[in-house]
N, C-alpha and C. Protein backbone atom coordinates (compact mmCIF):
# COMPACT_ATOMS: atom_id res chain seq x y z
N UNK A 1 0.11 -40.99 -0.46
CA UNK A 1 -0.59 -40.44 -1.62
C UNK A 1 -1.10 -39.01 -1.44
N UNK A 2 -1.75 -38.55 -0.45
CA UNK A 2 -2.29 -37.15 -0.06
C UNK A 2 -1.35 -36.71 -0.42
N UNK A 3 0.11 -36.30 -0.06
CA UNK A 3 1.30 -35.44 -0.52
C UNK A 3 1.29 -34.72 -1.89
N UNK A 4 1.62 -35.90 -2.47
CA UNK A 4 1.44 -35.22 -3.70
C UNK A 4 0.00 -34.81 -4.60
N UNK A 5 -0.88 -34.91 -4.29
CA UNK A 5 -1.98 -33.92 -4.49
C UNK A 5 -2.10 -32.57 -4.13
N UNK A 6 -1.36 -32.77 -2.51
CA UNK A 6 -1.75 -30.92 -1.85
C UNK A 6 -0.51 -30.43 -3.06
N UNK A 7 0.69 -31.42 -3.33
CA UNK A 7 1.62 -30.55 -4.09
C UNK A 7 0.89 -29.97 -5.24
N UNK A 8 0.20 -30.70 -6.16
CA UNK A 8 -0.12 -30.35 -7.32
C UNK A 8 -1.02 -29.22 -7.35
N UNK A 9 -2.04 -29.30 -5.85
CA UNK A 9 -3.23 -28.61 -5.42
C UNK A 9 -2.21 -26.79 -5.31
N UNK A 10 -1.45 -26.67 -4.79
CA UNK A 10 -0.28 -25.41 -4.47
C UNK A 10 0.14 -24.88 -5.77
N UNK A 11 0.75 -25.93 -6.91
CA UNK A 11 0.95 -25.45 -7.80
C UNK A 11 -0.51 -24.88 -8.83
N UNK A 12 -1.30 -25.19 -8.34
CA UNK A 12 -2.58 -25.18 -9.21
C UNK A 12 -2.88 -23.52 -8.99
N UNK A 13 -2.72 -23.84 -7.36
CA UNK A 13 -3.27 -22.24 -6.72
C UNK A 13 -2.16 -21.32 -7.35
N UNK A 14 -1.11 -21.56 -7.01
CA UNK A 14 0.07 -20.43 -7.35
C UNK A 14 0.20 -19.53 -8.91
N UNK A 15 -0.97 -21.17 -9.96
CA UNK A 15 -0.93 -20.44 -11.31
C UNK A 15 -1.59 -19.59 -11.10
N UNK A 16 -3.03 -20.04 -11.06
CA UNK A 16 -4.16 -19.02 -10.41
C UNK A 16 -3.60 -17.94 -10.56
N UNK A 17 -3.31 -17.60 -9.09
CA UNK A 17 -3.10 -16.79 -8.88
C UNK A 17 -2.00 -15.54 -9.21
N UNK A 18 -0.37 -16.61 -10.27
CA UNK A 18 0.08 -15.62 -11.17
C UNK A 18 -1.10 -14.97 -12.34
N UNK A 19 -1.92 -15.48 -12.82
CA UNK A 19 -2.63 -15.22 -14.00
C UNK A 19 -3.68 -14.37 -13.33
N UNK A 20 -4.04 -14.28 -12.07
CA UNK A 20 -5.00 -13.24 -11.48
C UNK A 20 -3.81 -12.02 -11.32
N UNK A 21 -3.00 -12.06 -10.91
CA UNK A 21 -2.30 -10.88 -10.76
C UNK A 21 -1.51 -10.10 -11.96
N UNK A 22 -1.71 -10.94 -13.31
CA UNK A 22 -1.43 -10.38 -14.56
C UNK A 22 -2.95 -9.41 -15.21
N UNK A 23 -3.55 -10.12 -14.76
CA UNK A 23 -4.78 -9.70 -15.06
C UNK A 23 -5.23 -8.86 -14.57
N UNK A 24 -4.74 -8.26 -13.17
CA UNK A 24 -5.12 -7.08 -12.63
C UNK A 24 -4.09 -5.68 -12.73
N UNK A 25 -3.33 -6.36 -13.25
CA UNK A 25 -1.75 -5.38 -13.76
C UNK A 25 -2.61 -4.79 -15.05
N UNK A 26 -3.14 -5.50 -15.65
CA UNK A 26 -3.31 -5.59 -17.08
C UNK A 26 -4.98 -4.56 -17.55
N UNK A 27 -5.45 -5.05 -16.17
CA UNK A 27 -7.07 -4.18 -16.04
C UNK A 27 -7.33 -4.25 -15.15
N UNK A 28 -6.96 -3.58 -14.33
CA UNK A 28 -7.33 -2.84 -13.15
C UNK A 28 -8.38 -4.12 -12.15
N UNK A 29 -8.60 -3.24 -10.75
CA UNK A 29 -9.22 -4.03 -9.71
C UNK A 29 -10.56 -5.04 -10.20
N UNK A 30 -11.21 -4.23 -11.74
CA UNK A 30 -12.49 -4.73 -12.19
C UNK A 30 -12.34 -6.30 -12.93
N UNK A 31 -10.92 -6.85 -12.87
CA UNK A 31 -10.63 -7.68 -14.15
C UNK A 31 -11.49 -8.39 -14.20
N UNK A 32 -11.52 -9.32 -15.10
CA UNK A 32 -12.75 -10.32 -15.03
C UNK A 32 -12.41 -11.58 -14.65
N UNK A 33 -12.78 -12.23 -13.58
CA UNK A 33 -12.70 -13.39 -12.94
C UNK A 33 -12.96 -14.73 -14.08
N UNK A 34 -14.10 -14.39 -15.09
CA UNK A 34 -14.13 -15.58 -15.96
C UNK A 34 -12.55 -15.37 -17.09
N UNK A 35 -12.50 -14.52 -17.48
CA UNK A 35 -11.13 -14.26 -18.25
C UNK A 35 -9.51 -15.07 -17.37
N UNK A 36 -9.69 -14.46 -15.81
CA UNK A 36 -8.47 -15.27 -15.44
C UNK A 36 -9.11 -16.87 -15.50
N UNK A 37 -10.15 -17.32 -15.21
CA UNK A 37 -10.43 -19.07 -15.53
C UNK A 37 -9.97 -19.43 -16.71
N UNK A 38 -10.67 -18.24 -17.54
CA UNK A 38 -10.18 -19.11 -18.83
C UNK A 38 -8.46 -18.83 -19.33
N UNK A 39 -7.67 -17.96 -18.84
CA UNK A 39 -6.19 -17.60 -19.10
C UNK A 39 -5.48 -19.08 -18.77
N UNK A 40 -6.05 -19.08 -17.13
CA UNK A 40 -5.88 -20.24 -16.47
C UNK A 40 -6.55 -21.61 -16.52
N UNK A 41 -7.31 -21.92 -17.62
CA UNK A 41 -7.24 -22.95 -17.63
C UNK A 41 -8.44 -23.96 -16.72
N UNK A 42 -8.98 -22.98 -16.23
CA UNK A 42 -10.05 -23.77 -15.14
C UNK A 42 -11.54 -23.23 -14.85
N UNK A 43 -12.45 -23.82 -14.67
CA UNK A 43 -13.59 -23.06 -14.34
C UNK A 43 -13.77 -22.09 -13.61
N UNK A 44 -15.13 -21.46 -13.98
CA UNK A 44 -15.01 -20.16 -13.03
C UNK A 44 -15.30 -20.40 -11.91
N UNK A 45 -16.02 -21.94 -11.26
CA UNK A 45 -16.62 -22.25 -9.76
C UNK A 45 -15.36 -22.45 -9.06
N UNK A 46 -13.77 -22.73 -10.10
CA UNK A 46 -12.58 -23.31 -9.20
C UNK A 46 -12.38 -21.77 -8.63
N UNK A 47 -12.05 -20.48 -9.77
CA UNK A 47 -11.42 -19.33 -9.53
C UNK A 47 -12.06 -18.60 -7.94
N UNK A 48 -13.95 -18.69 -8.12
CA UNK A 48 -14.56 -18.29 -6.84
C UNK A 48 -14.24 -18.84 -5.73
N UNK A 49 -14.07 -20.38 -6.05
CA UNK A 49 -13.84 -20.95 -4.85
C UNK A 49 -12.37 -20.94 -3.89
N UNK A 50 -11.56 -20.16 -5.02
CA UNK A 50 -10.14 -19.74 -3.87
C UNK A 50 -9.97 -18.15 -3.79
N UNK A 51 -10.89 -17.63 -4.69
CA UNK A 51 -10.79 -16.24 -3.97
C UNK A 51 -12.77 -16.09 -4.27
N UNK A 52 -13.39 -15.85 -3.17
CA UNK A 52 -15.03 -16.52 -3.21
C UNK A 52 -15.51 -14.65 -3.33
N UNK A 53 -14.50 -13.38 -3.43
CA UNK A 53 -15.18 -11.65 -3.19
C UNK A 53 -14.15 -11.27 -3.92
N UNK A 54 -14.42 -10.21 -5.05
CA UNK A 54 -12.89 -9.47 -5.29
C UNK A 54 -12.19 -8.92 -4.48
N UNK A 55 -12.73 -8.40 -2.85
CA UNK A 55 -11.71 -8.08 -2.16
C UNK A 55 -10.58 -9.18 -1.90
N UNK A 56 -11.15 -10.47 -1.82
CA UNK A 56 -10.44 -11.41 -1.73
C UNK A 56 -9.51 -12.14 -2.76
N UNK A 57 -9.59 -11.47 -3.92
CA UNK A 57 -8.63 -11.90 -4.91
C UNK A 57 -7.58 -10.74 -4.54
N UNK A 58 -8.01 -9.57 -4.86
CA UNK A 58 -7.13 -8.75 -4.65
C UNK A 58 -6.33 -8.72 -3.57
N UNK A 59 -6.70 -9.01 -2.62
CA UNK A 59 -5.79 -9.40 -1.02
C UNK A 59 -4.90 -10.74 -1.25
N UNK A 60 -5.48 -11.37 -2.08
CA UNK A 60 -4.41 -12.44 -2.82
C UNK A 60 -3.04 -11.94 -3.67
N UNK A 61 -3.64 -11.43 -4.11
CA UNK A 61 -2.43 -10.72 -5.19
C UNK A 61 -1.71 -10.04 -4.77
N UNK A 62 -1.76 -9.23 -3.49
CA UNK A 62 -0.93 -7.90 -3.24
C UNK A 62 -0.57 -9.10 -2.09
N UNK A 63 -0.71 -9.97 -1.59
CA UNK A 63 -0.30 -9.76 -0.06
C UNK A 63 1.32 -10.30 0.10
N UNK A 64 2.09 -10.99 -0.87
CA UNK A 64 3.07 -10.52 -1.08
C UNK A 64 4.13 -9.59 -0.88
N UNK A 65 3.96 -9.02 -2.19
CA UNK A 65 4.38 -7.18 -1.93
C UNK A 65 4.15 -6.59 -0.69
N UNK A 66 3.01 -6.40 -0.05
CA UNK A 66 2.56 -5.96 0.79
C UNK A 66 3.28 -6.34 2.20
N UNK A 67 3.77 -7.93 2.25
CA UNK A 67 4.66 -8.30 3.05
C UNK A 67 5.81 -7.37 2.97
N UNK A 68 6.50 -7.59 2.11
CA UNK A 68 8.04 -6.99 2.05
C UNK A 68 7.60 -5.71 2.56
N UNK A 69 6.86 -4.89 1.80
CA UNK A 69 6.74 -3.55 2.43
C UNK A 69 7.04 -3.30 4.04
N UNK A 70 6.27 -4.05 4.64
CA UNK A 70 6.29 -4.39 5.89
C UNK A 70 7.67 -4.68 6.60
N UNK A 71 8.11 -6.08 5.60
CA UNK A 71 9.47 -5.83 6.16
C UNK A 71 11.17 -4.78 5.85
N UNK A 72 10.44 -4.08 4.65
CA UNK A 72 11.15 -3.08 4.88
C UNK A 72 11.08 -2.23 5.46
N UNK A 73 10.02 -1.28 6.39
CA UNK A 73 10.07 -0.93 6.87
C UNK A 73 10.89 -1.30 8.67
N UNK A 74 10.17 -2.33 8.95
CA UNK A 74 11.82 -2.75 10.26
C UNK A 74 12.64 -2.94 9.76
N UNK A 75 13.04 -2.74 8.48
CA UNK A 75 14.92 -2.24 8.23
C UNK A 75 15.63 -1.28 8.23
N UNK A 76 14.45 -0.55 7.87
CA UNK A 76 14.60 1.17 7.85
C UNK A 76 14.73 1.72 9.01
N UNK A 77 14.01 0.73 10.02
CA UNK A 77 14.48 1.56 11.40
C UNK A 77 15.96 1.03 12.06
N UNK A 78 16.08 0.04 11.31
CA UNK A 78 17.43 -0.78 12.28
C UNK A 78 18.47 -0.41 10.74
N UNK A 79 18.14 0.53 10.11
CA UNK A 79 19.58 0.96 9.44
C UNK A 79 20.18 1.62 10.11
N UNK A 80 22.03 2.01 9.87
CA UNK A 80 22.71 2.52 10.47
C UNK A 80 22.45 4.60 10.00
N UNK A 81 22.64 5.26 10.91
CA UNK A 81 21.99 6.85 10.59
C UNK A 81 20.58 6.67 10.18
N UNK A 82 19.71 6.10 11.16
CA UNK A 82 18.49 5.96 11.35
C UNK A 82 17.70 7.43 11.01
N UNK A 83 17.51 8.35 10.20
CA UNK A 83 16.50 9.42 10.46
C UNK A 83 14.94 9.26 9.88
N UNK A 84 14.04 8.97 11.28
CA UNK A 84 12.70 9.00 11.61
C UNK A 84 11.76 9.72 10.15
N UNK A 85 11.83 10.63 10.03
CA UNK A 85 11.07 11.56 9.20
C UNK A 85 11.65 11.26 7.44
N UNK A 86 13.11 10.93 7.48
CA UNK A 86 13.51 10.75 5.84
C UNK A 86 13.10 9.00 5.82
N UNK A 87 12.83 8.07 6.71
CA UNK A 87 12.57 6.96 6.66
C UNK A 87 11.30 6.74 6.37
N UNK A 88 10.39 7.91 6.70
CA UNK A 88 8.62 7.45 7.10
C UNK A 88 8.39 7.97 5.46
N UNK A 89 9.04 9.00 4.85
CA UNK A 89 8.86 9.48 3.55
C UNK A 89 9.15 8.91 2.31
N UNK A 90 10.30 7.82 2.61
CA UNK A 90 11.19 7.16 1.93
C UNK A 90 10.06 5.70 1.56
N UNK A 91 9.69 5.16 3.19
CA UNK A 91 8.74 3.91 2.63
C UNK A 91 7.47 4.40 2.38
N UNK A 92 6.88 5.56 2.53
CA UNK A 92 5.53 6.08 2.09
C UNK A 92 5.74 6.44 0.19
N UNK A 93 7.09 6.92 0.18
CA UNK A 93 7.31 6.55 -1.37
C UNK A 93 7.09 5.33 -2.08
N UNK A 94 7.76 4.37 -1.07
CA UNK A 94 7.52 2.78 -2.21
C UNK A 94 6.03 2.76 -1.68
N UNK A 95 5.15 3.23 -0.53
CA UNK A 95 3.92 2.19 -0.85
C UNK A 95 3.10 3.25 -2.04
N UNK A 96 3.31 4.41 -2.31
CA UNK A 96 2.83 4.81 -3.28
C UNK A 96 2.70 4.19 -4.76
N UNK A 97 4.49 4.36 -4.86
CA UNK A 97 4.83 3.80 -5.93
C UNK A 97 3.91 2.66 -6.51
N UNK A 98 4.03 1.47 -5.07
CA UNK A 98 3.31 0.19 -5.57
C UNK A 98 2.31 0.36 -6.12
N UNK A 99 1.11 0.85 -4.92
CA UNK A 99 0.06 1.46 -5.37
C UNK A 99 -0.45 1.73 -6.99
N UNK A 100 0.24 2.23 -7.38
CA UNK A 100 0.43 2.63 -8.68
C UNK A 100 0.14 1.53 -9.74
N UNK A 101 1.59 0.65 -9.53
CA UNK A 101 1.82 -0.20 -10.40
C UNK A 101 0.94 -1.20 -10.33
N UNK A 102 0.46 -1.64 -9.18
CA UNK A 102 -0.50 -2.74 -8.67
C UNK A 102 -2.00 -2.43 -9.17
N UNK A 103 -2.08 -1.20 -9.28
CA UNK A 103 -3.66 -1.38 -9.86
C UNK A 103 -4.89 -1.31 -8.36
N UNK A 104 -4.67 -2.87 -8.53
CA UNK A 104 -5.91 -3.06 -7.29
C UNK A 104 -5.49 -2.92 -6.10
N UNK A 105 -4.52 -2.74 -5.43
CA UNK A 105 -4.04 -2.44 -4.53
C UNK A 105 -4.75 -1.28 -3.89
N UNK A 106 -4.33 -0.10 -4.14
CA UNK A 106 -5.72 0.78 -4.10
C UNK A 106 -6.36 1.05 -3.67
N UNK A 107 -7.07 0.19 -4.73
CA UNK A 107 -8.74 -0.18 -4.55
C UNK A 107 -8.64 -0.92 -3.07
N UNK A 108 -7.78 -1.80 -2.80
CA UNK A 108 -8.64 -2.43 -1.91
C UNK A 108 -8.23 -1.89 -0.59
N UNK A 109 -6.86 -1.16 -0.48
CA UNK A 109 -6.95 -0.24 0.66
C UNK A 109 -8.47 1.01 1.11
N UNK A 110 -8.99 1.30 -0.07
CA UNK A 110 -10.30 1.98 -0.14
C UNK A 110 -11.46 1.55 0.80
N UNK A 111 -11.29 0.25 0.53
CA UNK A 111 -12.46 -0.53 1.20
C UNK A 111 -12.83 0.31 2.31
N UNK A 112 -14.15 0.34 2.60
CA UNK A 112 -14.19 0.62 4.35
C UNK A 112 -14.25 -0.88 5.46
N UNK A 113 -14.10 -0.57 6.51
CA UNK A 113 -14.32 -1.74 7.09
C UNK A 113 -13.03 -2.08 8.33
N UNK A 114 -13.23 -2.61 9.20
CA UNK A 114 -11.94 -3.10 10.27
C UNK A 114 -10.70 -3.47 9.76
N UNK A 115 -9.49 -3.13 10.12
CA UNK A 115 -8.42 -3.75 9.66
C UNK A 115 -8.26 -5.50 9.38
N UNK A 116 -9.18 -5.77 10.74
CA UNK A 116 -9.22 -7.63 10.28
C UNK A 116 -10.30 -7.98 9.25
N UNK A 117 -10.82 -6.87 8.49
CA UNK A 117 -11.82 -7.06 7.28
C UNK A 117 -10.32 -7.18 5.89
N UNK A 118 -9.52 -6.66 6.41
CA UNK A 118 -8.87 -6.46 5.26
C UNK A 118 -7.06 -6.65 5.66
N UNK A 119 -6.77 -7.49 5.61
CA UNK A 119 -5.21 -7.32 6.13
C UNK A 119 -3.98 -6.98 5.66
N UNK A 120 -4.25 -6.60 3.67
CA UNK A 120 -2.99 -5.90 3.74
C UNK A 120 -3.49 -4.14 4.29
N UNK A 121 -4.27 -4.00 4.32
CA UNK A 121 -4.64 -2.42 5.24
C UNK A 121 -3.77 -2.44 6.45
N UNK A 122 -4.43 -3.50 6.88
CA UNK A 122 -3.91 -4.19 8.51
C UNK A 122 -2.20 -4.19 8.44
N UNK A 123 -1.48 -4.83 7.78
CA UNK A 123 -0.29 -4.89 7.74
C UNK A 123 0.36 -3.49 7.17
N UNK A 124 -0.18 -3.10 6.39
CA UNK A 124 0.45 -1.91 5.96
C UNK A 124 0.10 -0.74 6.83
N UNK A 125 -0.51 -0.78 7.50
CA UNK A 125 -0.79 0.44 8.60
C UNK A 125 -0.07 0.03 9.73
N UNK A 126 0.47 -1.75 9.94
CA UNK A 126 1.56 -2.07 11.06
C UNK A 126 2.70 -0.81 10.86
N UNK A 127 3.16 -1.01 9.69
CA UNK A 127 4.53 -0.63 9.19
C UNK A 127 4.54 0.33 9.29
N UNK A 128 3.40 1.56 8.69
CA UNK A 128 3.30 2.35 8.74
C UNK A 128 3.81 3.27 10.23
N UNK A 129 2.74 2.58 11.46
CA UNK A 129 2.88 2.52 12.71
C UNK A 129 4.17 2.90 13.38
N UNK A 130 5.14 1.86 12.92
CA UNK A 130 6.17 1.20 13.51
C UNK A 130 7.14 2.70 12.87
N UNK A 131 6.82 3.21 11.95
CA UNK A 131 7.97 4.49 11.46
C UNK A 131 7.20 5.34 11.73
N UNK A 132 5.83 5.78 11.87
CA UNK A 132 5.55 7.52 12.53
C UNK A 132 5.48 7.39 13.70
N UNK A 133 5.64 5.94 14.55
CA UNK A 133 5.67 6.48 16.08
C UNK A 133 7.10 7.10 16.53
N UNK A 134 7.90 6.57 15.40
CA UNK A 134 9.60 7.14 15.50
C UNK A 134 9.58 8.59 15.36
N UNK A 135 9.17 9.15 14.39
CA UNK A 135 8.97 10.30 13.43
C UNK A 135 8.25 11.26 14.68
N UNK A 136 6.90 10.58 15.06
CA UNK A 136 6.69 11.44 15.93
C UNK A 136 7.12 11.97 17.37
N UNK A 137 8.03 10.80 17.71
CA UNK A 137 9.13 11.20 19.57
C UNK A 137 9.90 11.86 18.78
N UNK A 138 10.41 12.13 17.41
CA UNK A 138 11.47 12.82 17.39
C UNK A 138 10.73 14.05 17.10
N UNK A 139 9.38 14.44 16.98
CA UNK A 139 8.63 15.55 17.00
C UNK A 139 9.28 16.11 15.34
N UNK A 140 9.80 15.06 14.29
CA UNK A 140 9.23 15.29 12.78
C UNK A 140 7.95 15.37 11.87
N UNK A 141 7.21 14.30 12.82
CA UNK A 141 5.70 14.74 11.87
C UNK A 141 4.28 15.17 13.46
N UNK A 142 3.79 15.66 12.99
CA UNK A 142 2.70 15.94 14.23
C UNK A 142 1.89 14.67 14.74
N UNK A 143 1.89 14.85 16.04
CA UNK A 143 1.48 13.71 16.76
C UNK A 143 -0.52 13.58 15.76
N UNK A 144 -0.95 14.45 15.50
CA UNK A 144 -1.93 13.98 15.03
C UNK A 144 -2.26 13.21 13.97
N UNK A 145 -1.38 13.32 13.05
CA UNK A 145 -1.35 12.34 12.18
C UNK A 145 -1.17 10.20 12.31
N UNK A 146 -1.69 9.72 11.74
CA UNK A 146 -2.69 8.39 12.10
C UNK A 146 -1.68 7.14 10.58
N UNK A 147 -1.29 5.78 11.31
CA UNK A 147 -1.24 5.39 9.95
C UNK A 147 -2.15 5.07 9.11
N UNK A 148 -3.09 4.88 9.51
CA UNK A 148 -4.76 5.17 8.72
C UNK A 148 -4.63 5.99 7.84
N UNK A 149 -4.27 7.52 8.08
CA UNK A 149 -4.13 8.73 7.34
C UNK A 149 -3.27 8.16 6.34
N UNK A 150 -2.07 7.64 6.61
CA UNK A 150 -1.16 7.56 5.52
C UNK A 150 -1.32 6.56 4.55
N UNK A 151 -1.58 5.76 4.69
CA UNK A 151 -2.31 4.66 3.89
C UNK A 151 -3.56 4.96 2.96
N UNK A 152 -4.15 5.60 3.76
CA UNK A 152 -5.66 6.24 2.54
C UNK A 152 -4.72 7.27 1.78
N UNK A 153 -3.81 8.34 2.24
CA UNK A 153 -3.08 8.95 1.67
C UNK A 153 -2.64 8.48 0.49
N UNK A 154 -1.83 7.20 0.54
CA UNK A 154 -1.02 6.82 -0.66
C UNK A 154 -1.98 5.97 -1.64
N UNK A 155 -3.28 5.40 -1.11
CA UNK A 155 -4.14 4.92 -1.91
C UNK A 155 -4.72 6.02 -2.91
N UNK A 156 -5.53 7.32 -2.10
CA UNK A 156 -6.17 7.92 -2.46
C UNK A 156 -5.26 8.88 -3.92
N UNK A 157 -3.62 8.93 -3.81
CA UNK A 157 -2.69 9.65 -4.61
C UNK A 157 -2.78 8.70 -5.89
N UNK A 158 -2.78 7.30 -5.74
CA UNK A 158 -2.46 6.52 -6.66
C UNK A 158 -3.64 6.25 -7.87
N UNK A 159 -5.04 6.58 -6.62
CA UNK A 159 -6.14 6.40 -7.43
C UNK A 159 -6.48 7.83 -8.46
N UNK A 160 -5.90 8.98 -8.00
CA UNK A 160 -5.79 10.12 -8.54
C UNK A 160 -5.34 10.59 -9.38
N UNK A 161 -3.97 9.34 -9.52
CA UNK A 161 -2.82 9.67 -10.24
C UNK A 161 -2.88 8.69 -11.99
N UNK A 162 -4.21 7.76 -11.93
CA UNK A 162 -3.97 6.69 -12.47
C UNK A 162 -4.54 7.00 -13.63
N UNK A 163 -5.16 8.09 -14.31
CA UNK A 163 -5.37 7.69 -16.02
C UNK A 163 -3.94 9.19 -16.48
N UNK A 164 -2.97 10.00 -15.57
CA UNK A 164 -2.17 10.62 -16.34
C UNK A 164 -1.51 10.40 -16.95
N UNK A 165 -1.00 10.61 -18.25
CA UNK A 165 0.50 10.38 -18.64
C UNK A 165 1.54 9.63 -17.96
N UNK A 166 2.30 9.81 -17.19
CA UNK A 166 2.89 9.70 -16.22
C UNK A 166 2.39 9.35 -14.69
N UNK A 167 1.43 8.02 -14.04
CA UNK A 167 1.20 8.15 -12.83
C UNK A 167 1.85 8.27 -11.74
N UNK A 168 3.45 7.45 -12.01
CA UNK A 168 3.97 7.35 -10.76
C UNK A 168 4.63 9.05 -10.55
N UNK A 169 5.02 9.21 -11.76
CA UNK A 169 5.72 10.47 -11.22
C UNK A 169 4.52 11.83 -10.69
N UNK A 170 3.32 11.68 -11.91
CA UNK A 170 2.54 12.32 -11.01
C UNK A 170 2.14 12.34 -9.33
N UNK A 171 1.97 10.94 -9.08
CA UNK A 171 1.58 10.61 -7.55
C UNK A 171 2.99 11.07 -6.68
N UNK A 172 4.27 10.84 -6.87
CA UNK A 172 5.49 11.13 -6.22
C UNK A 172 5.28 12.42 -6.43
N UNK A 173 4.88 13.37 -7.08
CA UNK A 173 5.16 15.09 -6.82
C UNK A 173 3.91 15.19 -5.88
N UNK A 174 2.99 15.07 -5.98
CA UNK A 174 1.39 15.07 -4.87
C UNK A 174 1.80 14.67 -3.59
N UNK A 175 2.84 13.35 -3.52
CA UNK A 175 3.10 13.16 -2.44
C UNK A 175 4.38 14.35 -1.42
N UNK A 176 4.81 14.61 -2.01
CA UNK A 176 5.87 15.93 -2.14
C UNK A 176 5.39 16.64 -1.36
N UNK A 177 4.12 17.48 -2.82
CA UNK A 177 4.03 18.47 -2.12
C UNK A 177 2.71 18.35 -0.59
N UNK A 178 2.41 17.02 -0.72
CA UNK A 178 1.24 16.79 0.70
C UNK A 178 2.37 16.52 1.79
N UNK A 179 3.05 16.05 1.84
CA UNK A 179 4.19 16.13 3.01
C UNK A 179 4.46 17.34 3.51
N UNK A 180 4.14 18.46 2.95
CA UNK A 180 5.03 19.86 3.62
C UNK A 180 4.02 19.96 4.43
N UNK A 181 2.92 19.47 4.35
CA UNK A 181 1.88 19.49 6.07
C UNK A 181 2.12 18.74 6.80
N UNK A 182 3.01 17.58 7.06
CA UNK A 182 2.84 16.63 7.62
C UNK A 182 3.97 17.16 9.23
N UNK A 183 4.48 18.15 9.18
CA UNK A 183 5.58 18.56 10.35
C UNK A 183 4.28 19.34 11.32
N UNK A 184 4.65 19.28 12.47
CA UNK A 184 4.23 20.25 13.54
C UNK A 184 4.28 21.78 13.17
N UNK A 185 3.39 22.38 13.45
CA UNK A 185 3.28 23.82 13.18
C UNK A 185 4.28 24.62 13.90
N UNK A 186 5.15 25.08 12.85
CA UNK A 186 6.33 26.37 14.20
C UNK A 186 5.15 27.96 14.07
N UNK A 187 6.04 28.02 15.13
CA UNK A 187 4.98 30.18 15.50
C UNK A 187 5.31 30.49 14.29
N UNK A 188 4.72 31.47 13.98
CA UNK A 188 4.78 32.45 12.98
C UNK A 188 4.95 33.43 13.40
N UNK A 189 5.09 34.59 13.12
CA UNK A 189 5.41 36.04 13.03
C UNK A 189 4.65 36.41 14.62
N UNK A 190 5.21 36.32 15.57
CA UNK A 190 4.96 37.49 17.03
C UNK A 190 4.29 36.15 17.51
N UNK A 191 4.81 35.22 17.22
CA UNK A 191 3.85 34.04 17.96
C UNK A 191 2.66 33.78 17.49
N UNK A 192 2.36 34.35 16.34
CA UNK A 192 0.43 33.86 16.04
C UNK A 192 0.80 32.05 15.82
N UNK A 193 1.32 31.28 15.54
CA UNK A 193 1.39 30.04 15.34
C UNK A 193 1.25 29.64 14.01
N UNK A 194 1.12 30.86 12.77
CA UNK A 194 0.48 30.21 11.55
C UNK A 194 1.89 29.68 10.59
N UNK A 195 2.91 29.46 11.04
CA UNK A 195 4.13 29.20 10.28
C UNK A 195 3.40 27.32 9.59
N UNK A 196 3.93 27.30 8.82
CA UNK A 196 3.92 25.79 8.27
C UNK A 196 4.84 24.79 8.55
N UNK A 197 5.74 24.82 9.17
CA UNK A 197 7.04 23.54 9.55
C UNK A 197 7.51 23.14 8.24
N UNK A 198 7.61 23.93 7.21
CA UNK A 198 7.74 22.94 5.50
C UNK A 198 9.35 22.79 5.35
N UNK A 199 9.97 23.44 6.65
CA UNK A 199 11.46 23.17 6.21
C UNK A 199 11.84 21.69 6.77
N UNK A 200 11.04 21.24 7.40
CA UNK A 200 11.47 19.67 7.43
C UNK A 200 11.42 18.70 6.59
N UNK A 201 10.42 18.76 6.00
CA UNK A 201 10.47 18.14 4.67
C UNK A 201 11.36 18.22 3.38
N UNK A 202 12.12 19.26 3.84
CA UNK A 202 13.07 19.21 2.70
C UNK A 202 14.40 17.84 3.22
């Protein structure tokens, strides 16, 4: 008998939680928790009680997406003509992109707090990891740069980008043109060092 309860109990959660993630597509990180109960069908003590903080709904909703991201990035390194620097730009594009479309996503990269406070941060700064440590032995982006950096990066573009006309394409040109810092500094003129490295980014 237990069986089929946890089944019904999974499908219960899974509505949930499609109707929380319409709802945050739909209005942003603030949605209203009694609105998804009532979309869905259930009280508001059920909705708290499987996501009990909005960081915790929202880490519901994205962590998904947030997977794949992840695993696209170890594909990107095990594609064939592997290049480090067009790979780290390429998936810093989709996590923008997402960013975007997701709404709360975002937001909840924003959070402050430990990566084990928050784990798609945590996972998405894996991935992140796993392509600028490439980027940087091949001395394409400067060793100082952090996947921390890049992650608040693509949060902070998306949150910037989000009442224009156009967000994604706004956030994809911001991201553009913030990449032409992201190379090691070449000399400049007699050796002063002030050159910008911006031809890598092309």
């Amino acid at each position: 008998m237990p069986a089929p309860q946890r089944a019904d109990a999974r499908r219960n959660y899974l509505r949930l939680l499609a109707v929380a993630e319409e709802e945050i597509a739909s209005h942003g990180a603030e949605a209203s928790f009694e609105r998804i109960a009532r979309t869905a069908g259930v009280g508001s003590a059920t909705v708290r009680r499987h996501f009990p903080s909005r960081r915790a709904l929202l880490e519901a909703v994205s962590r998904e997406r947030v997977e794949a991201l992840r695993t696209h990035a170890r594909e990107l390194t095990n594609h064939p003509g592997f290049e480090p620097r067009a790979a780290l730009l390429e998936w810093l594009g989709e996590v923008v992109a997402y960013c975007v479309r997701a709404h709360g996503l975002a937001v909840l990269l924003s959070y402050e707090g430990s990566p084990q406070d928050n784990s798609c941060s945590a996972t998405l700064q894996e991935a992140a990891g796993l392509l600028l440590d490439h980027a940087v032995r091949d001395g394409a982006v400067d060793p100082g740069v952090t996947a921390a950096d890049l992650i608040t990066l693509a949060a902070g573009l998306a949150m910037a980008t989000e009442h224009h006309p156009d967000p994604t394409a706004s956030a994809q040109r911001l991201l553009r043109l913030t990449t032409l810092g992201l190379s090691p500094e070449t000399p400049g003129p007699r050796g002063t060092g002030t050159g910008t490295g911006t031809g890598a980014a092309e």
